[in-house]
Protein backbone atom coordinates (compact mmCIF):
# COMPACT_ATOMS: atom_id res chain seq x y z
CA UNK A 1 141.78 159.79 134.97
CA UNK A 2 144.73 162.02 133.19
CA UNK A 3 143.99 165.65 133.11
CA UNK A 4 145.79 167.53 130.05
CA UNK A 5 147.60 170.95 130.22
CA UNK A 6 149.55 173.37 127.47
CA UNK A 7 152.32 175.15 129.05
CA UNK A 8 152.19 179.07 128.49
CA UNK A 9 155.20 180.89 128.23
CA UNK A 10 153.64 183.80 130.45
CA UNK A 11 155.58 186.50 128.18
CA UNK A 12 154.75 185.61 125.05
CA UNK A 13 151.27 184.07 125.41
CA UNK A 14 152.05 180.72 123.61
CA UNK A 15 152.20 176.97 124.24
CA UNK A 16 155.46 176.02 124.48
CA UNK A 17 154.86 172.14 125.81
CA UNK A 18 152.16 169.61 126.60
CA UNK A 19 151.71 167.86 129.40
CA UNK A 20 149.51 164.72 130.56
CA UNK A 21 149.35 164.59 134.74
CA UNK A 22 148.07 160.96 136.17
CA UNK A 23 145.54 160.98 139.07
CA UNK A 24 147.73 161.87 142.16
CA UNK A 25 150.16 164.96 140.07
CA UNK A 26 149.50 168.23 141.83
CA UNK A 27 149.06 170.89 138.58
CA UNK A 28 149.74 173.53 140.82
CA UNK A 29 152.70 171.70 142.39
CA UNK A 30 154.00 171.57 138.37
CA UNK A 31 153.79 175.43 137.95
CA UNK A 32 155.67 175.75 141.36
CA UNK A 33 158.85 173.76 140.12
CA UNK A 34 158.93 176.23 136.55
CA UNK A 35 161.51 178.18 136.61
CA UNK A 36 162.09 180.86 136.78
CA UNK A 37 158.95 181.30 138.72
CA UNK A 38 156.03 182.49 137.32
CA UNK A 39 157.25 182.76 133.56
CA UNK A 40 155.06 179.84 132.87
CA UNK A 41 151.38 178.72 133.68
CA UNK A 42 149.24 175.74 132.89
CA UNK A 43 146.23 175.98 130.89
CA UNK A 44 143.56 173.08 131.44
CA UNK A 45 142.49 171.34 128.09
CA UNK A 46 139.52 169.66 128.27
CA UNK A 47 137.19 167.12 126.00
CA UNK A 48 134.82 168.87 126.74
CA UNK A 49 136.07 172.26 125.18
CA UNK A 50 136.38 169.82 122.18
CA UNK A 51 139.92 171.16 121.62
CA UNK A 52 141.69 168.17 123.36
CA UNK A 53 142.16 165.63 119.99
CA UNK A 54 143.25 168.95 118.27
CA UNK A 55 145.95 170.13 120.65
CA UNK A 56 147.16 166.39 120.97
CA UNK A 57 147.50 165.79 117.06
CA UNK A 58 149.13 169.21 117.04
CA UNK A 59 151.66 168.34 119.37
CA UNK A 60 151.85 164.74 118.73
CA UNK A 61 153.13 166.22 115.15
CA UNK A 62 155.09 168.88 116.84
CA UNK A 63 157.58 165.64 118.48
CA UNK A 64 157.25 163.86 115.51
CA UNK A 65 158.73 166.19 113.67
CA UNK A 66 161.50 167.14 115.90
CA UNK A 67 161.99 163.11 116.70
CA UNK A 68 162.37 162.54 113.04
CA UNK A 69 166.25 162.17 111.98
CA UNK A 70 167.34 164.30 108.84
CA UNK A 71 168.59 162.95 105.73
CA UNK A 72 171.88 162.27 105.63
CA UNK A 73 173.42 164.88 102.79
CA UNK A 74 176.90 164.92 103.45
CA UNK A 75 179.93 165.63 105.96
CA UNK A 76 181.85 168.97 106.34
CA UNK A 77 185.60 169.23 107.38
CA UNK A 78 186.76 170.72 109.84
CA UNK A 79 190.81 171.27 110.47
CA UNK A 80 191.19 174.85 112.01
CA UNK A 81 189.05 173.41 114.86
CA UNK A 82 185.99 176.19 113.58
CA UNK A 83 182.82 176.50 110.69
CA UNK A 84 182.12 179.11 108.95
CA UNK A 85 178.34 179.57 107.36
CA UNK A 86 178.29 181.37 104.68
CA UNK A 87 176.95 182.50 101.27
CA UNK A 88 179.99 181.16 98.80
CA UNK A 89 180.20 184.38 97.10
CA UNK A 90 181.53 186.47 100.73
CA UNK A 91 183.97 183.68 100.57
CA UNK A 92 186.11 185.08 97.64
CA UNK A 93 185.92 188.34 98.49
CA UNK A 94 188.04 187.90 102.25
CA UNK A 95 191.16 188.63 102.89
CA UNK A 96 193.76 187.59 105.24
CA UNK A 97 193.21 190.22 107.78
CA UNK A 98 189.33 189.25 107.21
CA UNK A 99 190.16 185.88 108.16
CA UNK A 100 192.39 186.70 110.73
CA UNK A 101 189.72 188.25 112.47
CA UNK A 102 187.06 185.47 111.84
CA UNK A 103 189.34 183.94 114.91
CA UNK A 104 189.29 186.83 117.12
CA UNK A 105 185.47 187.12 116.72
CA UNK A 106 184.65 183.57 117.87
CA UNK A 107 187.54 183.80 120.61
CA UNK A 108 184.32 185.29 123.22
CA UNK A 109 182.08 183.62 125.97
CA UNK A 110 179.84 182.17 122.98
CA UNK A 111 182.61 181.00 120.73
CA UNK A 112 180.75 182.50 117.47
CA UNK A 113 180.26 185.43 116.25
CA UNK A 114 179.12 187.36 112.82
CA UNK A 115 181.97 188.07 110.12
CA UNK A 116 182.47 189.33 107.09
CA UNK A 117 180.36 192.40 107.53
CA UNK A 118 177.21 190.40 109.11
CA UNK A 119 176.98 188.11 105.95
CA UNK A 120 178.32 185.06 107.70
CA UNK A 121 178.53 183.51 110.91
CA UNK A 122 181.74 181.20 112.88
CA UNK A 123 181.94 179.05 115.22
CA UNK A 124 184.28 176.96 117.18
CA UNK A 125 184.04 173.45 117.09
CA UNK A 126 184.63 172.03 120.75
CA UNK A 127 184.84 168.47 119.60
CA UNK A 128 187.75 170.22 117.10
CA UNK A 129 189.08 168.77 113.65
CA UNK A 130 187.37 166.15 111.82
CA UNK A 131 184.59 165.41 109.29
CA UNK A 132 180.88 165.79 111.03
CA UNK A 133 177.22 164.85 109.36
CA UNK A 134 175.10 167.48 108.12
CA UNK A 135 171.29 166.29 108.54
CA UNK A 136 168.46 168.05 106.57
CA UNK A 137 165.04 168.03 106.70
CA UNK A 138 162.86 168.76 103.27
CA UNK A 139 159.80 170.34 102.86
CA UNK A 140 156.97 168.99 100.54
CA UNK A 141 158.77 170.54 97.17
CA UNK A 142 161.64 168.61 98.06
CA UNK A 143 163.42 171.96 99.40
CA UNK A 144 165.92 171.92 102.00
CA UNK A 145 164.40 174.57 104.89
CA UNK A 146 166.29 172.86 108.17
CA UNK A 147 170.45 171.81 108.53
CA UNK A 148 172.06 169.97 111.28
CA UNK A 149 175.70 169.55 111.97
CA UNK A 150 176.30 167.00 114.48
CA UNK A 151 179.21 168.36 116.29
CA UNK A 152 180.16 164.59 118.48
């Protein structure tokens, strides 16, 4: 009989996963192999709490959700082999030494960084020039709350 388990994030107190052990999985051999150790434990959910059909609809929403493709809106171009998010109005107002700095900022570890005063963000592109999807996801009013820029 399966035996069902939330994984805690030990710091913050909150489910982060679900998980569904088959007779013969060792929970305590599970929590062993999280690294690093001890930042997560495994809380037992039972039927019997009468929270188990809850927790799995919640989840079971939870991966649909992130399973779920976006729509299709359109591609961006890409030619300097780096994005730039940004309100359209910051736009306008940079100069050449602002941009010449938008490529000094993203030349680090992370390849991004915040520009134009914090009001924007770059990044490099490590797939470099071309045209890539941007995916969103809508709310119930039809409002766009989640992008995606598929960067292969």
């Amino acid at each position: 009989m399966a035996k069902y388990y939330e994984v805690i994030d030990v710091k913050e107190d909150v489910a982060v996963d679900f998980l569904i052990l088959e007779n013969g999985q060792d929970p305590e051999r599970i929590e062993m192999l999280t690294k690093p150790k001890g930042a997560y434990k495994l809380r037992r959910v039972t039927k019997e709490s009468g929270e188990l059909t809850e927790k799995m609809r919640s989840w079971y929403e939870y991966y649909r959700e992130q399973a779920e493709p976006g729509e299709l809106i359109g591609q961006v171009g890409v030619d300097s082999g780096m994005l730039m998010i940004s309100d359209p109005c910051y736009v306008k107002e940079a100069t050449a030494d602002q941009c010449e700095r938008i490529y000094e900022t993203t030349d680090n570890e992370l390849t991004s960084g915040q520009i134009l005063n914090g009001l924007a963000i770059a990044l490099q592109i490590g797939y470099g020039d071309g045209l890539y999807d941007v995916l969103a996801k809508r709310d119930e009013n039809g409002r766009i709350i989640k992008i995606e820029i598929i960067l292969d």
